[in-house]
C-alpha atoms as a PDB file:
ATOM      1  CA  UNK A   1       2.342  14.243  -8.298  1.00  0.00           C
ATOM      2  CA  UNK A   2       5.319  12.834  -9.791  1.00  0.00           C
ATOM      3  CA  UNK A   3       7.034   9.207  -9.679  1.00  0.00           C
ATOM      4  CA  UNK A   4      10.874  10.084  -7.509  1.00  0.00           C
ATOM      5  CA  UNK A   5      11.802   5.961  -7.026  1.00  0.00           C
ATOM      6  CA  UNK A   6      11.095   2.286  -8.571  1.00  0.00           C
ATOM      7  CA  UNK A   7      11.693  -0.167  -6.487  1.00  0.00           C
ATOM      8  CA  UNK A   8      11.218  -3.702  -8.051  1.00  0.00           C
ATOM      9  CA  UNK A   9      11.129  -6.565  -5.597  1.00  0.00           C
ATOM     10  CA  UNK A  10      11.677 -10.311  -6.675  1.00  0.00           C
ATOM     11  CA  UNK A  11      11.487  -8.729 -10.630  1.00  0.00           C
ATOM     12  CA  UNK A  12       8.301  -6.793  -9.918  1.00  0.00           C
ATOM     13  CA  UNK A  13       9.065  -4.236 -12.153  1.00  0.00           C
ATOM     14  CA  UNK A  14       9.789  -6.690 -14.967  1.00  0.00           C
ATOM     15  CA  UNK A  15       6.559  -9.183 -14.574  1.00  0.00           C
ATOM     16  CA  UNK A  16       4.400  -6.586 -14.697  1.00  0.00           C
ATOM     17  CA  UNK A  17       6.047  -4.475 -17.527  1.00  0.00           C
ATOM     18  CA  UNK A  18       5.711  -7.908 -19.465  1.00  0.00           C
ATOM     19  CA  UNK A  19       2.246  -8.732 -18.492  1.00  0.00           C
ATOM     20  CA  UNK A  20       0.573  -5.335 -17.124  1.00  0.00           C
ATOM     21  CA  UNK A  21       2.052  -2.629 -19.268  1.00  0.00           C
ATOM     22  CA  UNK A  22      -1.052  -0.685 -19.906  1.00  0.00           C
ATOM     23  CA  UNK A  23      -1.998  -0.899 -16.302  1.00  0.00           C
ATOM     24  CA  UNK A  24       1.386   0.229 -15.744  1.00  0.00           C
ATOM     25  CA  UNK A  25       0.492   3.243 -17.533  1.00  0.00           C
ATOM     26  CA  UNK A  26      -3.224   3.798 -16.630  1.00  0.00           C
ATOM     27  CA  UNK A  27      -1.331   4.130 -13.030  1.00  0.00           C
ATOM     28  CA  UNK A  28       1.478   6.492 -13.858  1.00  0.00           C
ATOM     29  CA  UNK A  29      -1.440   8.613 -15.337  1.00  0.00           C
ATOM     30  CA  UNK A  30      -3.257   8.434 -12.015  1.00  0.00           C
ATOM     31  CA  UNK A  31      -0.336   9.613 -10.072  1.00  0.00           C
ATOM     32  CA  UNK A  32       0.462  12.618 -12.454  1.00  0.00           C
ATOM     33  CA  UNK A  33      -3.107  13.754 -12.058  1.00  0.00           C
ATOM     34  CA  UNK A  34      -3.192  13.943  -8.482  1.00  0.00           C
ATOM     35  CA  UNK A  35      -2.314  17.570  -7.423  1.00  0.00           C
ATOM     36  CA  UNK A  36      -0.542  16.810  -3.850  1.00  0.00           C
ATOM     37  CA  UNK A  37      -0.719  20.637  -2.793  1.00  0.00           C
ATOM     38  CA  UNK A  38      -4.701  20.779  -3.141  1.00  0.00           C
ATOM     39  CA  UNK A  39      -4.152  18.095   0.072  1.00  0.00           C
ATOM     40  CA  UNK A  40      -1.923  20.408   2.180  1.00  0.00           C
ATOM     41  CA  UNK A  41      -4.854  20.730   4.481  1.00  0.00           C
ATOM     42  CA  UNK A  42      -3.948  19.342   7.985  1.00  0.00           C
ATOM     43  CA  UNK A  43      -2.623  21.876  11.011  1.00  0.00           C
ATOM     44  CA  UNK A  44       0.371  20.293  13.182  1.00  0.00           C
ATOM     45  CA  UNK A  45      -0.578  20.449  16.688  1.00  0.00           C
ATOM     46  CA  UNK A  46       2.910  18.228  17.265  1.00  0.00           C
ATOM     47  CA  UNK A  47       5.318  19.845  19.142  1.00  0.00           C
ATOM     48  CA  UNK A  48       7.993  19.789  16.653  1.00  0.00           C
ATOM     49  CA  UNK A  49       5.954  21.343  14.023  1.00  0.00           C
ATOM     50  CA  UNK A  50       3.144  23.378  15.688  1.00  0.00           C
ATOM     51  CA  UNK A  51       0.790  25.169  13.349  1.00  0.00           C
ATOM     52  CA  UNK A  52       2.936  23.846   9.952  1.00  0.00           C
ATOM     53  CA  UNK A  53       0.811  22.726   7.503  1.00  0.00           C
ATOM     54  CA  UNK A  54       1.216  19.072   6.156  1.00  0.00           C
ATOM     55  CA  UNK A  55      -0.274  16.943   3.496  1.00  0.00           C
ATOM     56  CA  UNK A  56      -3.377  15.093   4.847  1.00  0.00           C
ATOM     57  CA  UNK A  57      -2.898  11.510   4.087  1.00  0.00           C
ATOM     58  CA  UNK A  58      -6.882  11.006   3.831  1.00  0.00           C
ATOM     59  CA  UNK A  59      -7.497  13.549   1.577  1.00  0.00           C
ATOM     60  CA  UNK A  60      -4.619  11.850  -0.612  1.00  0.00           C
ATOM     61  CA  UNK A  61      -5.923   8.533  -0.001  1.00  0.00           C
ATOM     62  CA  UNK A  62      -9.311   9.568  -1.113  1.00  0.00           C
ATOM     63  CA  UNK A  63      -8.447  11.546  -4.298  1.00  0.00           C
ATOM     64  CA  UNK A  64      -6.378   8.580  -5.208  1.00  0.00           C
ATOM     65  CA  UNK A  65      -9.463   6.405  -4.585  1.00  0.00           C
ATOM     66  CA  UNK A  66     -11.616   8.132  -6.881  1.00  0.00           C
ATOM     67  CA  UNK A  67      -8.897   8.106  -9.290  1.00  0.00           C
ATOM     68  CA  UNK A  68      -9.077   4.311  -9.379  1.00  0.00           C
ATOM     69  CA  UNK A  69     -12.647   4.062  -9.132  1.00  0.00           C
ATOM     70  CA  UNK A  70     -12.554   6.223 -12.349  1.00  0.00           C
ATOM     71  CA  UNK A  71     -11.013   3.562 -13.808  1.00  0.00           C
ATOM     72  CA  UNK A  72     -12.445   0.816 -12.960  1.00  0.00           C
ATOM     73  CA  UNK A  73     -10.301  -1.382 -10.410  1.00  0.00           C
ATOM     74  CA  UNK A  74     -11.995  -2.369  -7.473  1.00  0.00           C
ATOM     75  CA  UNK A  75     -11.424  -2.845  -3.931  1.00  0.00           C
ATOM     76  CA  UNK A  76     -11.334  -6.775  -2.804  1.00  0.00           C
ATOM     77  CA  UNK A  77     -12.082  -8.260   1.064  1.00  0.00           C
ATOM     78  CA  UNK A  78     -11.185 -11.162   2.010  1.00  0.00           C
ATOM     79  CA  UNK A  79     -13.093 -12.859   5.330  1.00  0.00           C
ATOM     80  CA  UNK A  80     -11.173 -14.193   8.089  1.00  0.00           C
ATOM     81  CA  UNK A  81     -12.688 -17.628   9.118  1.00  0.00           C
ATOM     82  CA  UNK A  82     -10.703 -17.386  12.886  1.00  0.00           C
ATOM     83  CA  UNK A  83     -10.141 -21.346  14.012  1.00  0.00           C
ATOM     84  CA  UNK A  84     -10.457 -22.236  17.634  1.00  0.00           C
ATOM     85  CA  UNK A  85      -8.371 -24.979  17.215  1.00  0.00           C
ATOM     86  CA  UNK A  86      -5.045 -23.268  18.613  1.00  0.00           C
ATOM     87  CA  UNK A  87      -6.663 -22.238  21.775  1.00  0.00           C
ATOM     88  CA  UNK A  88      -5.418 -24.477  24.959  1.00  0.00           C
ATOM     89  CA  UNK A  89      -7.794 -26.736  25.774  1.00  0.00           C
ATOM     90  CA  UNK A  90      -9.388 -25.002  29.202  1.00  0.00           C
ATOM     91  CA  UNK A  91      -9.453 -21.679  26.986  1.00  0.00           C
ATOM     92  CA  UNK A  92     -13.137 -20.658  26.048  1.00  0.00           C
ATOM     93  CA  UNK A  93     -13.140 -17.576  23.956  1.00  0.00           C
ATOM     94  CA  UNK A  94     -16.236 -14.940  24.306  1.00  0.00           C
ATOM     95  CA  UNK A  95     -16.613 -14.325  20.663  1.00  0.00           C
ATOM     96  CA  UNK A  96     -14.817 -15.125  17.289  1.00  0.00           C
ATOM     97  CA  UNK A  97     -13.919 -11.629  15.819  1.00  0.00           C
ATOM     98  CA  UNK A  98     -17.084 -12.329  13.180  1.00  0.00           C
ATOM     99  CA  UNK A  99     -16.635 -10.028  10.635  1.00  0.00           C
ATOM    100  CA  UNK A 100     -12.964  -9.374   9.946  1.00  0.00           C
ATOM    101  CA  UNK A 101     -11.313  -9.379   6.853  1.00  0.00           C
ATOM    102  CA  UNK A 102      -8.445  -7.934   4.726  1.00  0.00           C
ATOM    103  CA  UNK A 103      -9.003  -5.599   1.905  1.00  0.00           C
ATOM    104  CA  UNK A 104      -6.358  -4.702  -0.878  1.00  0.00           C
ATOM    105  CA  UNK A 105      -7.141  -1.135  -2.259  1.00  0.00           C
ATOM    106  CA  UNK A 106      -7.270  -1.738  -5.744  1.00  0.00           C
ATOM    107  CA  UNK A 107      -7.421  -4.982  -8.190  1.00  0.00           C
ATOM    108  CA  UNK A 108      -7.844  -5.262 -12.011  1.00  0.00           C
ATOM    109  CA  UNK A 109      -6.857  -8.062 -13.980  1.00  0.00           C
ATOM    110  CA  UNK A 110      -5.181  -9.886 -10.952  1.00  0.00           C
ATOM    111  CA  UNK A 111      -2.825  -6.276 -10.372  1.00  0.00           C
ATOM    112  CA  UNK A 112      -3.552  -5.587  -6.926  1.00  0.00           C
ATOM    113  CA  UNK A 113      -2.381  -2.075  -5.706  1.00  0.00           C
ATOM    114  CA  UNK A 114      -2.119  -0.598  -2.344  1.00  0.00           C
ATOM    115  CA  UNK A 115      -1.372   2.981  -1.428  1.00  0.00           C
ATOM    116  CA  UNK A 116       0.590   3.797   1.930  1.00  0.00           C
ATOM    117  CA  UNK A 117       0.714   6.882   3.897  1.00  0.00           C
ATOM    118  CA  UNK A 118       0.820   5.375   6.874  1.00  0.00           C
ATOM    119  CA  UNK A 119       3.611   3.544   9.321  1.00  0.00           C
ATOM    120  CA  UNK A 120       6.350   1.725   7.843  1.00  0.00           C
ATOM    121  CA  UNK A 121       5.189  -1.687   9.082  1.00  0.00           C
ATOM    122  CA  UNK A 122       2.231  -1.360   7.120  1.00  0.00           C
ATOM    123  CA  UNK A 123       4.142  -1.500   3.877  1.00  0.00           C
ATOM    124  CA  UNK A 124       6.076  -4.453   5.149  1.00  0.00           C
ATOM    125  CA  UNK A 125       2.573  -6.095   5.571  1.00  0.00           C
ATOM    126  CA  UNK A 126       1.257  -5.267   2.183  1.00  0.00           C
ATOM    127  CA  UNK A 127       4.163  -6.760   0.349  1.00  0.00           C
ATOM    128  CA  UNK A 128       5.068  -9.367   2.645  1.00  0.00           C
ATOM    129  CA  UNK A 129       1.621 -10.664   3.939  1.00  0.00           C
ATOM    130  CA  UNK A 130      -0.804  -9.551   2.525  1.00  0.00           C
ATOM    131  CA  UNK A 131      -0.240  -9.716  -1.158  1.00  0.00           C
ATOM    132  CA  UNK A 132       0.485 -13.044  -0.980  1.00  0.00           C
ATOM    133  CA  UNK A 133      -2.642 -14.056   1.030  1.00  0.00           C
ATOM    134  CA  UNK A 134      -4.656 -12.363  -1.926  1.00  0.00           C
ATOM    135  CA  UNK A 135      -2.673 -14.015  -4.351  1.00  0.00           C
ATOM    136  CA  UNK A 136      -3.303 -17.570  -2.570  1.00  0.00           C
ATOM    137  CA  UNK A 137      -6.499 -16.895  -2.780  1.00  0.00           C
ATOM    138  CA  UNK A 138      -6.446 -16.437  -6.379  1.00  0.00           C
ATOM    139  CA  UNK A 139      -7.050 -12.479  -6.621  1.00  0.00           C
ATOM    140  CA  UNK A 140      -3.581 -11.449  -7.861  1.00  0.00           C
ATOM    141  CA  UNK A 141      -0.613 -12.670  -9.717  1.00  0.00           C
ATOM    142  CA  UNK A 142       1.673  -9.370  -9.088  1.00  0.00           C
ATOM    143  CA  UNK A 143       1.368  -6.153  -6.742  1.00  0.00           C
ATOM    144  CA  UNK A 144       2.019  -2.622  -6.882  1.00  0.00           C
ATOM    145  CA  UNK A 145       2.646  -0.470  -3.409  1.00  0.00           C
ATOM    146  CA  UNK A 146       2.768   3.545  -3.696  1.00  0.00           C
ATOM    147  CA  UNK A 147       4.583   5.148  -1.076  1.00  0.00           C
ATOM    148  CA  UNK A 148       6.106   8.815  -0.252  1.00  0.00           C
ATOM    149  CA  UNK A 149       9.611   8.938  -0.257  1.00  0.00           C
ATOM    150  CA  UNK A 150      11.177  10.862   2.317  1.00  0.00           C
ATOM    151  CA  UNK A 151      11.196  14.598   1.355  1.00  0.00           C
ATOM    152  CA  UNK A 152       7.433  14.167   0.684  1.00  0.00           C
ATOM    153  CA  UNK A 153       6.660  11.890   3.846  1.00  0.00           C
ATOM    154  CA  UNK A 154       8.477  14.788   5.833  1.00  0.00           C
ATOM    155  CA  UNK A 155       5.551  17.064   4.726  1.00  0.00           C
ATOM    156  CA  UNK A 156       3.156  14.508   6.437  1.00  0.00           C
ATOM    157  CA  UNK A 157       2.266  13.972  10.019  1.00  0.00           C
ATOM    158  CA  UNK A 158       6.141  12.428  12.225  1.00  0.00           C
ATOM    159  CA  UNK A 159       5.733   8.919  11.861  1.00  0.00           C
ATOM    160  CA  UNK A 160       4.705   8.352   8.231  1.00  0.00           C
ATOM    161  CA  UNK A 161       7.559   5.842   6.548  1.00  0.00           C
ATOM    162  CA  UNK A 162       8.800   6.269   3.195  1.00  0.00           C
ATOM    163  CA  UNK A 163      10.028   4.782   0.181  1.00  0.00           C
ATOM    164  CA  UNK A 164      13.751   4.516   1.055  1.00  0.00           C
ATOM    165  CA  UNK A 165      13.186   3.374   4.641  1.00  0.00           C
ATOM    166  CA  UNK A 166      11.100   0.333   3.051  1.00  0.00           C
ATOM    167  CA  UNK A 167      13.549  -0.503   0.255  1.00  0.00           C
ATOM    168  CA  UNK A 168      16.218  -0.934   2.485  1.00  0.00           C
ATOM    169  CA  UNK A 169      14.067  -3.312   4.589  1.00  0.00           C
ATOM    170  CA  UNK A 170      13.193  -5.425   2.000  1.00  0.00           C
ATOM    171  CA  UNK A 171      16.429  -5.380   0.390  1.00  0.00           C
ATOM    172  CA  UNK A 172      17.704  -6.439   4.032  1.00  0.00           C
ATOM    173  CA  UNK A 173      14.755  -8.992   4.439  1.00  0.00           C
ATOM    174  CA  UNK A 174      15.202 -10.610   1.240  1.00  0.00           C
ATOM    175  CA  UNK A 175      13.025 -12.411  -0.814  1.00  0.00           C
ATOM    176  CA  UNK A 176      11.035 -15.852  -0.083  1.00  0.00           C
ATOM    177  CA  UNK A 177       9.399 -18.459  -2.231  1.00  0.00           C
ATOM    178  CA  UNK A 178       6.239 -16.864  -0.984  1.00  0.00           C
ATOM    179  CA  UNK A 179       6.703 -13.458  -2.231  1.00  0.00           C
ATOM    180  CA  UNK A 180       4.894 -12.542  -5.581  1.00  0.00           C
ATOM    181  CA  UNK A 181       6.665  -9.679  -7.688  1.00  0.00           C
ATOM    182  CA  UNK A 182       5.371  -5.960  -6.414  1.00  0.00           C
ATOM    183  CA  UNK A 183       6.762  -2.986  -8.185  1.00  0.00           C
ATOM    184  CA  UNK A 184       6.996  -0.108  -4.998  1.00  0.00           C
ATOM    185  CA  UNK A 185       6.996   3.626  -6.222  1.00  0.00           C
ATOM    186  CA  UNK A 186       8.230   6.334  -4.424  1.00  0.00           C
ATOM    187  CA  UNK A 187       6.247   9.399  -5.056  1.00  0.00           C
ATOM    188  CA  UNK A 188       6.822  13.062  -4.402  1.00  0.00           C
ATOM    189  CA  UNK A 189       4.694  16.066  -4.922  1.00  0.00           C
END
């Protein structure tokens, strides 16, 4: 695979030039060792492309996941301690959700990564939300998200967002005190 886009958001790009630059490249080595066409695996049975075949995003997901793993950078969870405090006072919940969490794909040395194949609003969570809850809770200091960019995500299942779909959201969202910097790439294959 091959990086098409950089995207940094609130100097992303920059921080983690300055303060991650080999895991900068230990991850633009993972991406150019990932052969995308190996994952072209998945039969359309949607109506607008019956029969074509398309990339399967957990085929991709897991090759990338070994790829980390190779390399030592772990997955993190996070448990979700719900509160019943915001319930109305005649309100009495069956259960508590025990057992939920949030994950970040990847973390080493406080660089958390996430790859996205999926819906756009899942890579307005992971930069938006969710890197900032792991980096209040003291996991990372800057974030990377991987994303297709259009002509790839096109080759995926209708539905899949991509790189310049998210950029202009954040770029139209802004930034927030909260925000940490994330570098997004746009790959291709």
């Amino acid at each position: 695979m091959m990086i098409a886009g950089r995207y940094s958001f609130k100097e992303g790009e920059e921080y983690i030039q300055k303060i991650f630059p080999h895991l900068l490249k230990e991850i633009d080595s993972i991406i150019l060792t990932i052969d995308a066409k190996k994952y072209k695996t998945k039969k359309s049975k949607e109506k607008t492309m019956k029969n074509k075949m398309l990339y399967n995003p957990v085929q991709l997901n897991k090759a990338y996941s070994e790829a980390f793993d190779r390399l030592n950078w772990k997955k993190q969870k996070i448990q979700c301690d719900y509160s019943k405090d915001f319930y109305v006072s005649d309100y009495k919940p069956k259960s508590m959700h025990k057992g939920a969490f949030r994950e970040i794909d990847f973390i080493k040395e406080k660089l958390g990564v996430e790859i996205q194949f999926g819906k756009y609003a899942f890579m307005v969570y992971n930069v938006c939300a969710k890197m900032t809850i792991f980096h209040n809770h003291g996991f990372i200091d800057a974030g990377m998200e991987i994303v297709p960019i259009k002509q790839f995500a096109d080759e995926m299942s209708t539905g899949v967002s991509y790189f310049e779909q998210f950029i202009w959201d954040l770029k139209n969202r802004g930034t927030a005190d909260i925000d940490i910097p994330v570098l997004i790439l746009g790959i291709d294959d």
